[in-house]
PDB file of N, CA and C in Angstrom:
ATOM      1  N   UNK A   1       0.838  -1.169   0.000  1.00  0.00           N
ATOM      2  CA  UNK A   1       0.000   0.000   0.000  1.00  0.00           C
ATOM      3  C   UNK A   1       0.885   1.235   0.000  1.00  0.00           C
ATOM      4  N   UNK A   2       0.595   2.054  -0.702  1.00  0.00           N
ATOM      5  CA  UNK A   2       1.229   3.330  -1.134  1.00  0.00           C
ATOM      6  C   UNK A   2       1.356   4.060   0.787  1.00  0.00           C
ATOM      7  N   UNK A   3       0.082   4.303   1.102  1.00  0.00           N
ATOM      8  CA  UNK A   3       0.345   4.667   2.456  1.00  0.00           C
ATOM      9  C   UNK A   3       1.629   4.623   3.175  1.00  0.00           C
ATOM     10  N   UNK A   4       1.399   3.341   3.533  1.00  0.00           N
ATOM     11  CA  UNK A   4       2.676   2.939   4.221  1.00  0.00           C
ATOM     12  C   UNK A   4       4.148   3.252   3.556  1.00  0.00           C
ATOM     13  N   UNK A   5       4.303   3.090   2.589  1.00  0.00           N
ATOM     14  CA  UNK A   5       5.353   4.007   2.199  1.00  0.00           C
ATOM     15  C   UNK A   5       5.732   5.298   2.545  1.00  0.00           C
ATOM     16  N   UNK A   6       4.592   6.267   2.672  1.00  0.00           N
ATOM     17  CA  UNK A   6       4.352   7.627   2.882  1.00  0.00           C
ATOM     18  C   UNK A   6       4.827   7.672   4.406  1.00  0.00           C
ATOM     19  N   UNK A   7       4.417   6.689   5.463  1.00  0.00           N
ATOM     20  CA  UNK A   7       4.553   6.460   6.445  1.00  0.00           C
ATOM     21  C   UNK A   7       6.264   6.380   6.635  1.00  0.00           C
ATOM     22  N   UNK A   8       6.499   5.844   6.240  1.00  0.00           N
ATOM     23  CA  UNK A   8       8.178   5.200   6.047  1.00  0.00           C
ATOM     24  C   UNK A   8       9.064   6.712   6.013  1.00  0.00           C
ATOM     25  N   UNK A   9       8.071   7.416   4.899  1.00  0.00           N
ATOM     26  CA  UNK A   9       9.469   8.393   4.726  1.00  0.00           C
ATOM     27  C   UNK A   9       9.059   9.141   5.713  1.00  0.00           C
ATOM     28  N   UNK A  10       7.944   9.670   6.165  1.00  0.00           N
ATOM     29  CA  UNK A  10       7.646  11.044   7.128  1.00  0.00           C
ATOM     30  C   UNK A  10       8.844  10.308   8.588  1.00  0.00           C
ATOM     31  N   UNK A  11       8.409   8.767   8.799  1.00  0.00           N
ATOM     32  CA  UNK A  11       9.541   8.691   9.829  1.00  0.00           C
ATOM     33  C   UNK A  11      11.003   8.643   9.796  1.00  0.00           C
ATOM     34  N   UNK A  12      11.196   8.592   8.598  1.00  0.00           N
ATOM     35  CA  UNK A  12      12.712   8.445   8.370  1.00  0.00           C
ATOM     36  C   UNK A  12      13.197  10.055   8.326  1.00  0.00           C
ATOM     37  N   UNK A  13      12.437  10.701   7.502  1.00  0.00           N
ATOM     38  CA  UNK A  13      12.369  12.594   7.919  1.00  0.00           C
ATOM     39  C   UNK A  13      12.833  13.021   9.303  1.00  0.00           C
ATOM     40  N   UNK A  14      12.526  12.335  10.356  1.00  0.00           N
ATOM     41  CA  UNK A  14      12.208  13.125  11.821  1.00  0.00           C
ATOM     42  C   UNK A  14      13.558  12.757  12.428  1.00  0.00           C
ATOM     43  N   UNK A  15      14.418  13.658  13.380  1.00  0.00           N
ATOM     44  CA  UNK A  15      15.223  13.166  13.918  1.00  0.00           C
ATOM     45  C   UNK A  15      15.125  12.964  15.362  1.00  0.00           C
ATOM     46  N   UNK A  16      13.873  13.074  16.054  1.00  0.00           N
ATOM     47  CA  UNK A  16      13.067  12.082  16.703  1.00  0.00           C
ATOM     48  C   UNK A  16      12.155  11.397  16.881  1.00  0.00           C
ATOM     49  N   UNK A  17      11.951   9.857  17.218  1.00  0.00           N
ATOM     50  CA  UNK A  17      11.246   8.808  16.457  1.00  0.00           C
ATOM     51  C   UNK A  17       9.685   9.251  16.867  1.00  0.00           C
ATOM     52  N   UNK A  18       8.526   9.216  15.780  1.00  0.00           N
ATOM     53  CA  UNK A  18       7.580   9.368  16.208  1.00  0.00           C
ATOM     54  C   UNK A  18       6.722   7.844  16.316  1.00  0.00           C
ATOM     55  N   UNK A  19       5.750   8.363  17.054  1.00  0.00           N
ATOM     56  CA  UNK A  19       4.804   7.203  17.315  1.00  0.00           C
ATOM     57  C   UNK A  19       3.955   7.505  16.507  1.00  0.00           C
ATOM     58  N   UNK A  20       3.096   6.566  15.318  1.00  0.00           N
ATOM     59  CA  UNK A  20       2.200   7.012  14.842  1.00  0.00           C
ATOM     60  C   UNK A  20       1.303   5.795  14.903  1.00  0.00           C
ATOM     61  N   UNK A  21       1.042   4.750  16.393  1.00  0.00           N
ATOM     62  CA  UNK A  21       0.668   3.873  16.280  1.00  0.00           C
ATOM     63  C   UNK A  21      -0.858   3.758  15.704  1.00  0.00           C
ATOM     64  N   UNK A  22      -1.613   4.441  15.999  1.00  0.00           N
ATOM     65  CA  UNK A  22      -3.296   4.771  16.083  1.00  0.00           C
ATOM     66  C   UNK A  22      -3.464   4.619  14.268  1.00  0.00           C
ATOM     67  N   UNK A  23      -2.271   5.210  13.516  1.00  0.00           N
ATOM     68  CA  UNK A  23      -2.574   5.111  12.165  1.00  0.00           C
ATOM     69  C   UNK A  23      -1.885   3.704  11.473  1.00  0.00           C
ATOM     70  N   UNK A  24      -1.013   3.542  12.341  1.00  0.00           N
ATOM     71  CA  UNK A  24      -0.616   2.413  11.598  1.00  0.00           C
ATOM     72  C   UNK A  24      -1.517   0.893  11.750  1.00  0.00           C
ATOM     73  N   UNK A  25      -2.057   1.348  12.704  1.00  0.00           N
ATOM     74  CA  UNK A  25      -2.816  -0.031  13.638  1.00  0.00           C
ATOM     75  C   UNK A  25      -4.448  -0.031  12.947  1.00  0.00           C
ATOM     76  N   UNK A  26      -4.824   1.058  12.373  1.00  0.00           N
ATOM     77  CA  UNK A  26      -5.893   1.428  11.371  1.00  0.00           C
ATOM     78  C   UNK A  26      -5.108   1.048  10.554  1.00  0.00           C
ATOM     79  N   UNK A  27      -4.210   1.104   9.690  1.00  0.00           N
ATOM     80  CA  UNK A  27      -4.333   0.684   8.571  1.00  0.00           C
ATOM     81  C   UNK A  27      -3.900  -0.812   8.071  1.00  0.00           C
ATOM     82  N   UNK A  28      -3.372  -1.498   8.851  1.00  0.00           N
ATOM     83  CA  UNK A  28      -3.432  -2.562   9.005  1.00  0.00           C
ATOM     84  C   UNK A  28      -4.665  -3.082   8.973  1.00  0.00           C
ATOM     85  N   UNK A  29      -5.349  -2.943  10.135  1.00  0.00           N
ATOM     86  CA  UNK A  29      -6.899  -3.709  10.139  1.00  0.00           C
ATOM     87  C   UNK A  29      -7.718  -3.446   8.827  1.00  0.00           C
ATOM     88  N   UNK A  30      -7.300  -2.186   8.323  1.00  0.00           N
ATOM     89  CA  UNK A  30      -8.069  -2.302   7.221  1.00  0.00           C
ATOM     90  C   UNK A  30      -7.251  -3.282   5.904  1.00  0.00           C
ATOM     91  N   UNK A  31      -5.756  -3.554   5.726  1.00  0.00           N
ATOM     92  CA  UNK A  31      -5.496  -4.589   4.888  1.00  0.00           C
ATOM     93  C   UNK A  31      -5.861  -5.845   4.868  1.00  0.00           C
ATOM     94  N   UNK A  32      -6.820  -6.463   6.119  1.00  0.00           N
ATOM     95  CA  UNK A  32      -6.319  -7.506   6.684  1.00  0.00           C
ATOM     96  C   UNK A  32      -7.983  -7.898   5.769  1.00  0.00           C
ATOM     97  N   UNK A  33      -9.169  -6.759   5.659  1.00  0.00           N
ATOM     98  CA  UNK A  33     -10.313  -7.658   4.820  1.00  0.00           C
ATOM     99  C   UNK A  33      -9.800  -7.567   3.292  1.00  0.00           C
ATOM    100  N   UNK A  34      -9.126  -6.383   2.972  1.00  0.00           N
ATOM    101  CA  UNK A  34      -8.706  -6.493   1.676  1.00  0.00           C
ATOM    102  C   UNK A  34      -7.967  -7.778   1.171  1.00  0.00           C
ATOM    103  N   UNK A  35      -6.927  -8.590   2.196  1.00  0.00           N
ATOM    104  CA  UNK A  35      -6.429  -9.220   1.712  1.00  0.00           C
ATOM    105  C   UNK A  35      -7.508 -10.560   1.350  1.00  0.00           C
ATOM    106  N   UNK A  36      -8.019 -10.629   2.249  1.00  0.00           N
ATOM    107  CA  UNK A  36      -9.491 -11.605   2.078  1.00  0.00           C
ATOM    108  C   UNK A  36     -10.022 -11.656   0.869  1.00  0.00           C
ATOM    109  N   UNK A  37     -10.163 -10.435   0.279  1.00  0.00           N
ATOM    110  CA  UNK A  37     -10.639 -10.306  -0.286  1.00  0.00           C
ATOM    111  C   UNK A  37      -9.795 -10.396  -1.836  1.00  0.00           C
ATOM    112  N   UNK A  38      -8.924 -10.073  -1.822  1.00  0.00           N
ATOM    113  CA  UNK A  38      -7.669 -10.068  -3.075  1.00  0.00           C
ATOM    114  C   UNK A  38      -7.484 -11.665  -3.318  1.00  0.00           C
ATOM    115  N   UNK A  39      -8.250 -12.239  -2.100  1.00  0.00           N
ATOM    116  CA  UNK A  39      -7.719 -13.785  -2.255  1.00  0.00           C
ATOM    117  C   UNK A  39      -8.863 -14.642  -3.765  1.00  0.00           C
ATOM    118  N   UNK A  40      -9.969 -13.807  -3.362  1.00  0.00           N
ATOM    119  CA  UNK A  40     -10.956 -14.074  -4.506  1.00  0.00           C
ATOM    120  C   UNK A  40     -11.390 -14.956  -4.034  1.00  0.00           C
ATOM    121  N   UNK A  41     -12.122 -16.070  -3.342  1.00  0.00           N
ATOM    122  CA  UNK A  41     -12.569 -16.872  -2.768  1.00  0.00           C
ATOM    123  C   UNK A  41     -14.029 -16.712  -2.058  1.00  0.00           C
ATOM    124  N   UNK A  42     -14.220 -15.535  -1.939  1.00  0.00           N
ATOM    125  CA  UNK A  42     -15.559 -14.938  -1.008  1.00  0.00           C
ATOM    126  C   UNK A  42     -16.553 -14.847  -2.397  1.00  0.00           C
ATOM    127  N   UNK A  43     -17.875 -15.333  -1.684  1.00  0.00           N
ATOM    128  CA  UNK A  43     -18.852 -14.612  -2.572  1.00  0.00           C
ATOM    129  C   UNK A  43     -18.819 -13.545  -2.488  1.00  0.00           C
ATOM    130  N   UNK A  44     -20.137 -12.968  -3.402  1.00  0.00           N
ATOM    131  CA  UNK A  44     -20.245 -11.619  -3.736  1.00  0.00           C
ATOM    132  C   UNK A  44     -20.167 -10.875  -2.405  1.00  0.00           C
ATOM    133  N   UNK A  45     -21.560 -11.099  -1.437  1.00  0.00           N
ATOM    134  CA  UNK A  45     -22.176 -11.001  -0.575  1.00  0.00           C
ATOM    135  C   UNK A  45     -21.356 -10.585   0.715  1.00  0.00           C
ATOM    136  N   UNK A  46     -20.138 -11.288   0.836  1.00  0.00           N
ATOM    137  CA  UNK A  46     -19.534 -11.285   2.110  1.00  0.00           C
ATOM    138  C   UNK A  46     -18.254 -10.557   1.217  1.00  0.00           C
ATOM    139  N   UNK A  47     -17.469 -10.476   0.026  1.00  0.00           N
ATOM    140  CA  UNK A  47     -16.535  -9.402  -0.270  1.00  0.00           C
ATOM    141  C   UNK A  47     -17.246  -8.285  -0.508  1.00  0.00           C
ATOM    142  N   UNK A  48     -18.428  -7.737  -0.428  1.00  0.00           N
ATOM    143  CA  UNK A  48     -18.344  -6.235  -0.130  1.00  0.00           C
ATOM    144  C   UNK A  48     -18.611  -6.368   1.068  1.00  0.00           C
ATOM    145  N   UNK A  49     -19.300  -7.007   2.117  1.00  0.00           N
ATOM    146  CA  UNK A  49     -19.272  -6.595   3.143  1.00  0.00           C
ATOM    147  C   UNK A  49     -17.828  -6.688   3.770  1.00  0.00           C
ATOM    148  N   UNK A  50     -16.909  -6.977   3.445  1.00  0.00           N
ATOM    149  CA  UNK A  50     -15.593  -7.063   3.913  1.00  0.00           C
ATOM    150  C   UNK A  50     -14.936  -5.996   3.498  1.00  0.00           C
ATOM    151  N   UNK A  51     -14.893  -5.474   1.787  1.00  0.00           N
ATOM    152  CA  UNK A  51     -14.586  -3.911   1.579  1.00  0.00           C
ATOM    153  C   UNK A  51     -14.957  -2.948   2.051  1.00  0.00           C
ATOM    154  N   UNK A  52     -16.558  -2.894   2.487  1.00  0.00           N
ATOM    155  CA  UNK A  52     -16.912  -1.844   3.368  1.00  0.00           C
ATOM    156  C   UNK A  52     -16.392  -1.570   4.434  1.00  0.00           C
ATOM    157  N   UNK A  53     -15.674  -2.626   5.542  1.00  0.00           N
ATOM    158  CA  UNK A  53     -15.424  -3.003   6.471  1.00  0.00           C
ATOM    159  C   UNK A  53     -14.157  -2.349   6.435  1.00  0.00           C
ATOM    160  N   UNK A  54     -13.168  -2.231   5.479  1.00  0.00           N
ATOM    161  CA  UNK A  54     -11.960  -1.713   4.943  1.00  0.00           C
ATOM    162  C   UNK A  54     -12.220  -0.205   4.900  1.00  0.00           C
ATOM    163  N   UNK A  55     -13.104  -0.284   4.192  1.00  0.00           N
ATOM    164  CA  UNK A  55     -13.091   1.508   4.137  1.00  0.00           C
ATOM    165  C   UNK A  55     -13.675   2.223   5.182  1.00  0.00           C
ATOM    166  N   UNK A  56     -14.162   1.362   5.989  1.00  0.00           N
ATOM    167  CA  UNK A  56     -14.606   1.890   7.731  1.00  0.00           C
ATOM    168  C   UNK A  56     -12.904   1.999   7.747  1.00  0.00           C
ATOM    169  N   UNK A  57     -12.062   1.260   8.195  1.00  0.00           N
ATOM    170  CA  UNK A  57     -11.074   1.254   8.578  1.00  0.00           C
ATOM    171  C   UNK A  57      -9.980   2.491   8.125  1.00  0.00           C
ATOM    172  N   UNK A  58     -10.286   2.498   7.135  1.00  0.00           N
ATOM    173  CA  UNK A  58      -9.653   3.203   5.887  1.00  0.00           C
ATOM    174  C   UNK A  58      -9.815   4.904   6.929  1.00  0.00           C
ATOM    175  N   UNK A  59     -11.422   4.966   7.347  1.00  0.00           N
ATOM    176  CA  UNK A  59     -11.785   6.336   7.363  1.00  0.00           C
ATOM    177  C   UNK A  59     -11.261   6.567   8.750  1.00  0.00           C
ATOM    178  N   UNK A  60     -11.151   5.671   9.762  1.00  0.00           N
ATOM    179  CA  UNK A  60     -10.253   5.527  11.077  1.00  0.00           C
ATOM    180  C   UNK A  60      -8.803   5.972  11.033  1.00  0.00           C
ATOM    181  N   UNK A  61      -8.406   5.502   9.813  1.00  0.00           N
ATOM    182  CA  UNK A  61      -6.996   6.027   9.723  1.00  0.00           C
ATOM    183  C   UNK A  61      -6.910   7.914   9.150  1.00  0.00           C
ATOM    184  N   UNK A  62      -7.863   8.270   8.730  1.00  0.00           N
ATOM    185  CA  UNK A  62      -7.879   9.385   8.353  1.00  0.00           C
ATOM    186  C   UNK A  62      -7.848  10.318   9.760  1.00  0.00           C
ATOM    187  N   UNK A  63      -9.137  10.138  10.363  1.00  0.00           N
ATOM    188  CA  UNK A  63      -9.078  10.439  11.673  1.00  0.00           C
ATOM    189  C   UNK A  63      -8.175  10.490  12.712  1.00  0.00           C
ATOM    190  N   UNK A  64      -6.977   9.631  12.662  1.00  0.00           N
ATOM    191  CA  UNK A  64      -5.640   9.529  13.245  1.00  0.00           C
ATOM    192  C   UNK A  64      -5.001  10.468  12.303  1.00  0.00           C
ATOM    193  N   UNK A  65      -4.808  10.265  11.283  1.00  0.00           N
ATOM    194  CA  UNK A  65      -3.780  11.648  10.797  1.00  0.00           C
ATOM    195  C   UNK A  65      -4.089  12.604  11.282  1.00  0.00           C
ATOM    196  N   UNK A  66      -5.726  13.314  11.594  1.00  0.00           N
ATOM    197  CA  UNK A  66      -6.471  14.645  11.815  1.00  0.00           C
ATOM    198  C   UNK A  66      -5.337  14.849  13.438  1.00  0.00           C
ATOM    199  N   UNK A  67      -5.596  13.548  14.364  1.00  0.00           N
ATOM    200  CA  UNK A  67      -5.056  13.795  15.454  1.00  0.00           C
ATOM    201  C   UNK A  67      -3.817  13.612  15.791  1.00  0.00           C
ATOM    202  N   UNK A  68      -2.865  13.521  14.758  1.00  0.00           N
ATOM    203  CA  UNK A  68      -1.754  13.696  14.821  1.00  0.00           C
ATOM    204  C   UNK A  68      -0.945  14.987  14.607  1.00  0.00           C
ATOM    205  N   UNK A  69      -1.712  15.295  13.196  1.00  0.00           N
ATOM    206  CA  UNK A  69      -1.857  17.016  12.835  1.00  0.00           C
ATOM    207  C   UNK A  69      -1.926  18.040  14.555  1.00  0.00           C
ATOM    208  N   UNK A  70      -3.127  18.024  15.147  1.00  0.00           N
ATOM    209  CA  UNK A  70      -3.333  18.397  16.139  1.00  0.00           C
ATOM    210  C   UNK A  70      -2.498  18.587  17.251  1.00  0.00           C
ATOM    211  N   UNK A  71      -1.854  16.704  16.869  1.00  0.00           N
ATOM    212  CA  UNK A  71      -0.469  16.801  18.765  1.00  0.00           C
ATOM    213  C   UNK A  71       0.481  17.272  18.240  1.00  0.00           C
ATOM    214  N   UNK A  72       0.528  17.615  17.014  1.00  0.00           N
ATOM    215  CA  UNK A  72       2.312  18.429  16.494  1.00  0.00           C
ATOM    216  C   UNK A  72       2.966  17.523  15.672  1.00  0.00           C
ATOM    217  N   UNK A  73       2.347  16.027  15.820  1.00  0.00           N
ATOM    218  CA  UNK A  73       3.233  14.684  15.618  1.00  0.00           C
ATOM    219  C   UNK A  73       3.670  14.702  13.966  1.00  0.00           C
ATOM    220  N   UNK A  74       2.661  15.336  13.198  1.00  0.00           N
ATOM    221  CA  UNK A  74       2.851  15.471  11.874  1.00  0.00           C
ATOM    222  C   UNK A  74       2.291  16.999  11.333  1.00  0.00           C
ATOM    223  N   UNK A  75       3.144  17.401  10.183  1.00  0.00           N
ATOM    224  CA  UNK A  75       3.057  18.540   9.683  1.00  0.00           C
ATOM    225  C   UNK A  75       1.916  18.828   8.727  1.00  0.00           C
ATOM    226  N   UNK A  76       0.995  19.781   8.173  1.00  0.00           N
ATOM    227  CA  UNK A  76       0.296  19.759   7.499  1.00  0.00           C
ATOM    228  C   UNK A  76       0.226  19.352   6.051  1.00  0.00           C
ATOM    229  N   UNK A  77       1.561  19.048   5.581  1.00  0.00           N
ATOM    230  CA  UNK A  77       2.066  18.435   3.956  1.00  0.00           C
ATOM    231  C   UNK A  77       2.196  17.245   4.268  1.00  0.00           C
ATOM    232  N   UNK A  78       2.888  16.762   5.636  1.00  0.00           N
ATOM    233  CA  UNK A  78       2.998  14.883   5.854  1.00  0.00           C
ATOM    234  C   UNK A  78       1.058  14.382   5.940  1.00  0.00           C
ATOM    235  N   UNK A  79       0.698  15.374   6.876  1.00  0.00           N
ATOM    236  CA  UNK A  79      -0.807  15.132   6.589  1.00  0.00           C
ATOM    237  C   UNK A  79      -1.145  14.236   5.558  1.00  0.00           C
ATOM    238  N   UNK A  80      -1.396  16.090   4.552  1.00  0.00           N
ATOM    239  CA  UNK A  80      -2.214  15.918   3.394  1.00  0.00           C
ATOM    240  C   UNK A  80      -2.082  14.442   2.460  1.00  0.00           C
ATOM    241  N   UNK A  81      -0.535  14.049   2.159  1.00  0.00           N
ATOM    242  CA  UNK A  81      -0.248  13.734   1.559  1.00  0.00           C
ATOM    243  C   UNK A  81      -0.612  12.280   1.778  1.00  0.00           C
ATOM    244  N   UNK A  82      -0.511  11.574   3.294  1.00  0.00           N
ATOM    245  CA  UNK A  82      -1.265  10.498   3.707  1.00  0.00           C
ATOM    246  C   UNK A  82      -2.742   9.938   3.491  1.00  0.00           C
ATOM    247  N   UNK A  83      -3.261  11.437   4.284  1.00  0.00           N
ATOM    248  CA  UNK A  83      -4.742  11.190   3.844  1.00  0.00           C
ATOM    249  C   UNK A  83      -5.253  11.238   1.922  1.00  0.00           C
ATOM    250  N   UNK A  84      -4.336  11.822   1.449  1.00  0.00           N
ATOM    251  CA  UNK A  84      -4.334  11.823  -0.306  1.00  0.00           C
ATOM    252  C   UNK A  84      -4.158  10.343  -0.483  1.00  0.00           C
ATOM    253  N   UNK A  85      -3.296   9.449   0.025  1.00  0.00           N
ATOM    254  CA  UNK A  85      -3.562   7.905  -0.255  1.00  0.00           C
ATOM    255  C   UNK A  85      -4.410   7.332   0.211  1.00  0.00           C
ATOM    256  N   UNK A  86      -4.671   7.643   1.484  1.00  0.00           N
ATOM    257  CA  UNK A  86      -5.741   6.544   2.234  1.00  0.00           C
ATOM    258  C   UNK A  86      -7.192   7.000   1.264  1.00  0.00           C
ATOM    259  N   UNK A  87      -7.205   8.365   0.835  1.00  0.00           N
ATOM    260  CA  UNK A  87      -8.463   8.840  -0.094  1.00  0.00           C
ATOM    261  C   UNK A  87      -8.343   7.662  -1.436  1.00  0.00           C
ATOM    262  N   UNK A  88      -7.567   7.665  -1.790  1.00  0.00           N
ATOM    263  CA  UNK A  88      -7.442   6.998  -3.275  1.00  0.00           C
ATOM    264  C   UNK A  88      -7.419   5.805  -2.748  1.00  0.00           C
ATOM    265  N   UNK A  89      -7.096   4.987  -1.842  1.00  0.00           N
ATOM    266  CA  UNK A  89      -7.241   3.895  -1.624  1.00  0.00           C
ATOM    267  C   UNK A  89      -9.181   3.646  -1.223  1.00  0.00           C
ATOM    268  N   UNK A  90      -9.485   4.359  -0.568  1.00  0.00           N
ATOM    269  CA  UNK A  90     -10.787   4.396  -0.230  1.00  0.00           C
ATOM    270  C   UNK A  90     -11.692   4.427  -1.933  1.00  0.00           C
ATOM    271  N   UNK A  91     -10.943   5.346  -2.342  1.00  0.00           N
ATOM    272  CA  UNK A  91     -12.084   5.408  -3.573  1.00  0.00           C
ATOM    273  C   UNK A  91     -12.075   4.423  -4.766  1.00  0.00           C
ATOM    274  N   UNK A  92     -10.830   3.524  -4.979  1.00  0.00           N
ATOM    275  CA  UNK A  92     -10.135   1.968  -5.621  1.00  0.00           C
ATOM    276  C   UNK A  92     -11.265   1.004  -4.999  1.00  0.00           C
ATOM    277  N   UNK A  93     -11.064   0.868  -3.759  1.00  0.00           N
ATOM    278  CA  UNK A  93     -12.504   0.205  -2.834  1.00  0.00           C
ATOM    279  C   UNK A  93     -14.074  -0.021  -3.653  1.00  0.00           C
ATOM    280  N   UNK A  94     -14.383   1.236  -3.139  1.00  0.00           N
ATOM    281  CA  UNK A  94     -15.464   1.443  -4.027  1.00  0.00           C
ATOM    282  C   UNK A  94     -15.951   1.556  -4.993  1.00  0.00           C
ATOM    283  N   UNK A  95     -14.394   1.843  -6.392  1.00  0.00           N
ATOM    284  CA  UNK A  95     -14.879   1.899  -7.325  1.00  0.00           C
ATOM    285  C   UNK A  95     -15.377   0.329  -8.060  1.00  0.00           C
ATOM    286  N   UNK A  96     -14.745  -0.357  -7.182  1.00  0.00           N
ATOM    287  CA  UNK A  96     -14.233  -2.152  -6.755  1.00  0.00           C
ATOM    288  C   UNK A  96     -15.775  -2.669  -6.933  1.00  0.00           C
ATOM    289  N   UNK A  97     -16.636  -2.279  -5.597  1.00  0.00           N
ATOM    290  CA  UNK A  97     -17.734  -2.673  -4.938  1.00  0.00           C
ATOM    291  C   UNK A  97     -18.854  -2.540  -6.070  1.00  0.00           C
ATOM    292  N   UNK A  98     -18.728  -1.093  -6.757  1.00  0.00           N
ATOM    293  CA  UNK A  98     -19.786  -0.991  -7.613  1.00  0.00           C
ATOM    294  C   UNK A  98     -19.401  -1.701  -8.992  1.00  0.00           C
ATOM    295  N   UNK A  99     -18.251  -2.118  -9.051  1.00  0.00           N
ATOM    296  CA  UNK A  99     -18.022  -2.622 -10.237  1.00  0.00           C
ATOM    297  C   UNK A  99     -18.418  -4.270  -9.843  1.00  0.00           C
ATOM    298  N   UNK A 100     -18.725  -4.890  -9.042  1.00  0.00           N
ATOM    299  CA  UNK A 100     -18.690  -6.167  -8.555  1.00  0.00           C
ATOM    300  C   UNK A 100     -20.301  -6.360  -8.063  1.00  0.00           C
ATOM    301  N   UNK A 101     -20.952  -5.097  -8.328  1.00  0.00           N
ATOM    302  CA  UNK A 101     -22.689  -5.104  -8.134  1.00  0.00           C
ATOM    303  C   UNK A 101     -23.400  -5.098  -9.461  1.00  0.00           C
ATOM    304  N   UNK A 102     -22.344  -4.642 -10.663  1.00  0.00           N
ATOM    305  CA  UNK A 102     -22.766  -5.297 -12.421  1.00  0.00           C
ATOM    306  C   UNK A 102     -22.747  -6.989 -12.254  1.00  0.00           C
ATOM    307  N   UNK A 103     -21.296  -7.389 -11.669  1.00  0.00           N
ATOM    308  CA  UNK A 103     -21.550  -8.670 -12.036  1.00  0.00           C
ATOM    309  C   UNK A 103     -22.618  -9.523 -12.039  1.00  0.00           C
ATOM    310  N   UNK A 104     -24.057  -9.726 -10.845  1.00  0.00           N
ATOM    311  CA  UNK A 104     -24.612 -10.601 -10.887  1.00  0.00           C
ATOM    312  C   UNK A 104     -25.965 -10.036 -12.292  1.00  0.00           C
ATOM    313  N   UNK A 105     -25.983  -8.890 -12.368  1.00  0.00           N
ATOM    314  CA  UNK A 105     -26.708  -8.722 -13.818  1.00  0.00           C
ATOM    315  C   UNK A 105     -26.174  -9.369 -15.037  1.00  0.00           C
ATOM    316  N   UNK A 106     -25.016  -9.419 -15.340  1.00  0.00           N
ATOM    317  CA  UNK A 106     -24.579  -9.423 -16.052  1.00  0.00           C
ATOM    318  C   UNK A 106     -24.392 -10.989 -16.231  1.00  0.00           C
ATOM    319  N   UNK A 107     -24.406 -11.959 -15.391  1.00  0.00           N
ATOM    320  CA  UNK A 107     -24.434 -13.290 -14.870  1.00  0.00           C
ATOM    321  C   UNK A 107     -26.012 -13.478 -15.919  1.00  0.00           C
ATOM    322  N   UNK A 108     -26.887 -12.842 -14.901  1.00  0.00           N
ATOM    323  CA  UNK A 108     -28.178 -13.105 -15.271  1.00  0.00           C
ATOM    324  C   UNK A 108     -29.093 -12.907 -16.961  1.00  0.00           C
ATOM    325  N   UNK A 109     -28.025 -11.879 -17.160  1.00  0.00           N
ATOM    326  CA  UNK A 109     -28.600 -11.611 -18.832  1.00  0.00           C
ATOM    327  C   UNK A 109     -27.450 -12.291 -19.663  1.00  0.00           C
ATOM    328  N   UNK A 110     -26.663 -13.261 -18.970  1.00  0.00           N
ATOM    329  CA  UNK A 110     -25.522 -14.174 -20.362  1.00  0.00           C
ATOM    330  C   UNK A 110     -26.570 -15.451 -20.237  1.00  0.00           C
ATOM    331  N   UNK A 111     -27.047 -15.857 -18.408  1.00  0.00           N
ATOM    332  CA  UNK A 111     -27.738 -17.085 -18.773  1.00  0.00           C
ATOM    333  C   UNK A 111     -29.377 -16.767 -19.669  1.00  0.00           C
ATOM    334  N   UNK A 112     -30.140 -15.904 -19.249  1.00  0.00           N
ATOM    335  CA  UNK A 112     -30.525 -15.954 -20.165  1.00  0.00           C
ATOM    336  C   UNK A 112     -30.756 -16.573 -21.630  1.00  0.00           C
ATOM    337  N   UNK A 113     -29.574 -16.450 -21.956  1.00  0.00           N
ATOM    338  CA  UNK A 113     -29.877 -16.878 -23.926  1.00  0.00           C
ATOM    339  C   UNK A 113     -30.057 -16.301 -24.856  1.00  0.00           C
ATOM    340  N   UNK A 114     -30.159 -15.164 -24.631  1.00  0.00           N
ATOM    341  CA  UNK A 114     -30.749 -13.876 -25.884  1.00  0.00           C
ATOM    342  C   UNK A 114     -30.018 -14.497 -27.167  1.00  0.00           C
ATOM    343  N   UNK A 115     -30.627 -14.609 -28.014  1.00  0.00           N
ATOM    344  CA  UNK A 115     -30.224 -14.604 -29.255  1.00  0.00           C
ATOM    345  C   UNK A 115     -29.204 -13.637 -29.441  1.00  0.00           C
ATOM    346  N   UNK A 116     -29.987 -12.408 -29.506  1.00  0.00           N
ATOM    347  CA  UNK A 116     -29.645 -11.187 -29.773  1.00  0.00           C
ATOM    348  C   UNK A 116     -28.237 -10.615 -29.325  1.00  0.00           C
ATOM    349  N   UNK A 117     -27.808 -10.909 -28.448  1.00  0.00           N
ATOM    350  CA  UNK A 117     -26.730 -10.698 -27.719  1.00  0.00           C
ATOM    351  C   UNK A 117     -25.174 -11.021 -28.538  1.00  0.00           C
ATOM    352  N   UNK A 118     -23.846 -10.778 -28.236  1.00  0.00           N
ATOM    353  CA  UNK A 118     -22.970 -10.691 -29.170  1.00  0.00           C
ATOM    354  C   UNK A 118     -22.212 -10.712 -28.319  1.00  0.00           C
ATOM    355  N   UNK A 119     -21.300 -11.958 -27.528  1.00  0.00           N
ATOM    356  CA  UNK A 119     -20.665 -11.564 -26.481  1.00  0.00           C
ATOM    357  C   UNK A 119     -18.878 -12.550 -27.375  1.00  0.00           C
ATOM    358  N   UNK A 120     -17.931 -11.464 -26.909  1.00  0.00           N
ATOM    359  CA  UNK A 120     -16.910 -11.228 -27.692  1.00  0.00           C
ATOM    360  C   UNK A 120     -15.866 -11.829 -26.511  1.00  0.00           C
TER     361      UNK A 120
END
């Protein structure tokens, strides 16, 4: 995850070590349904409820940057630039979920039979 990279350098930046456990410990929990889910094995049904579950997580970690901003722990550019991934990661998610709510239509109008149809 791009994040964690971002993470890597803001601490390697500091020449005293910060704690940024609250975000790192969010963003973990949120890899942990993604990976579930990357595994491909879940029905429909239970991988979005597991992506959603991620992007709960996802939005936890945002909320820790806000309060890190706040204790001094991070600067307003180490911020932005975090929550700019955890955003794009959040919105990959979802663009995920709605793309995976065509599939069972799309299931349903191949069995079908249409003549008419032209599938390439």
């Amino acid at each position: 995850m791009q994040v964690f990279e971002l993470i890597a350098d803001v601490l390697a930046r500091r020449n005293m070590p910060a704690n940024l456990k609250f975000l790192e410990v969010a963003l973990v929990q949120a890899s942990r349904p993604l990976i579930l889910v990357a595994r491909g094995d879940l029905p429909v049904e239970r991988w979005e409820r597991r992506a959603r579950v991620a992007i709960t997580k996802l939005e936890r970690a945002k909320m820790a940057v806000v309060d890190y901003v706040v204790a001094g722990t991070l600067d307003f550019g180490e911020a932005q630039a975090l929550v700019d991934g955890i955003e794009d990661a959040i919105a990959r998610t979802a663009d995920e979920i709605e793309r995976m709510r065509l599939l069972p239509e799309l299931r349903e109008w191949l069995a079908e039979g249409d003549p008419r149809r032209t599938v390439h």
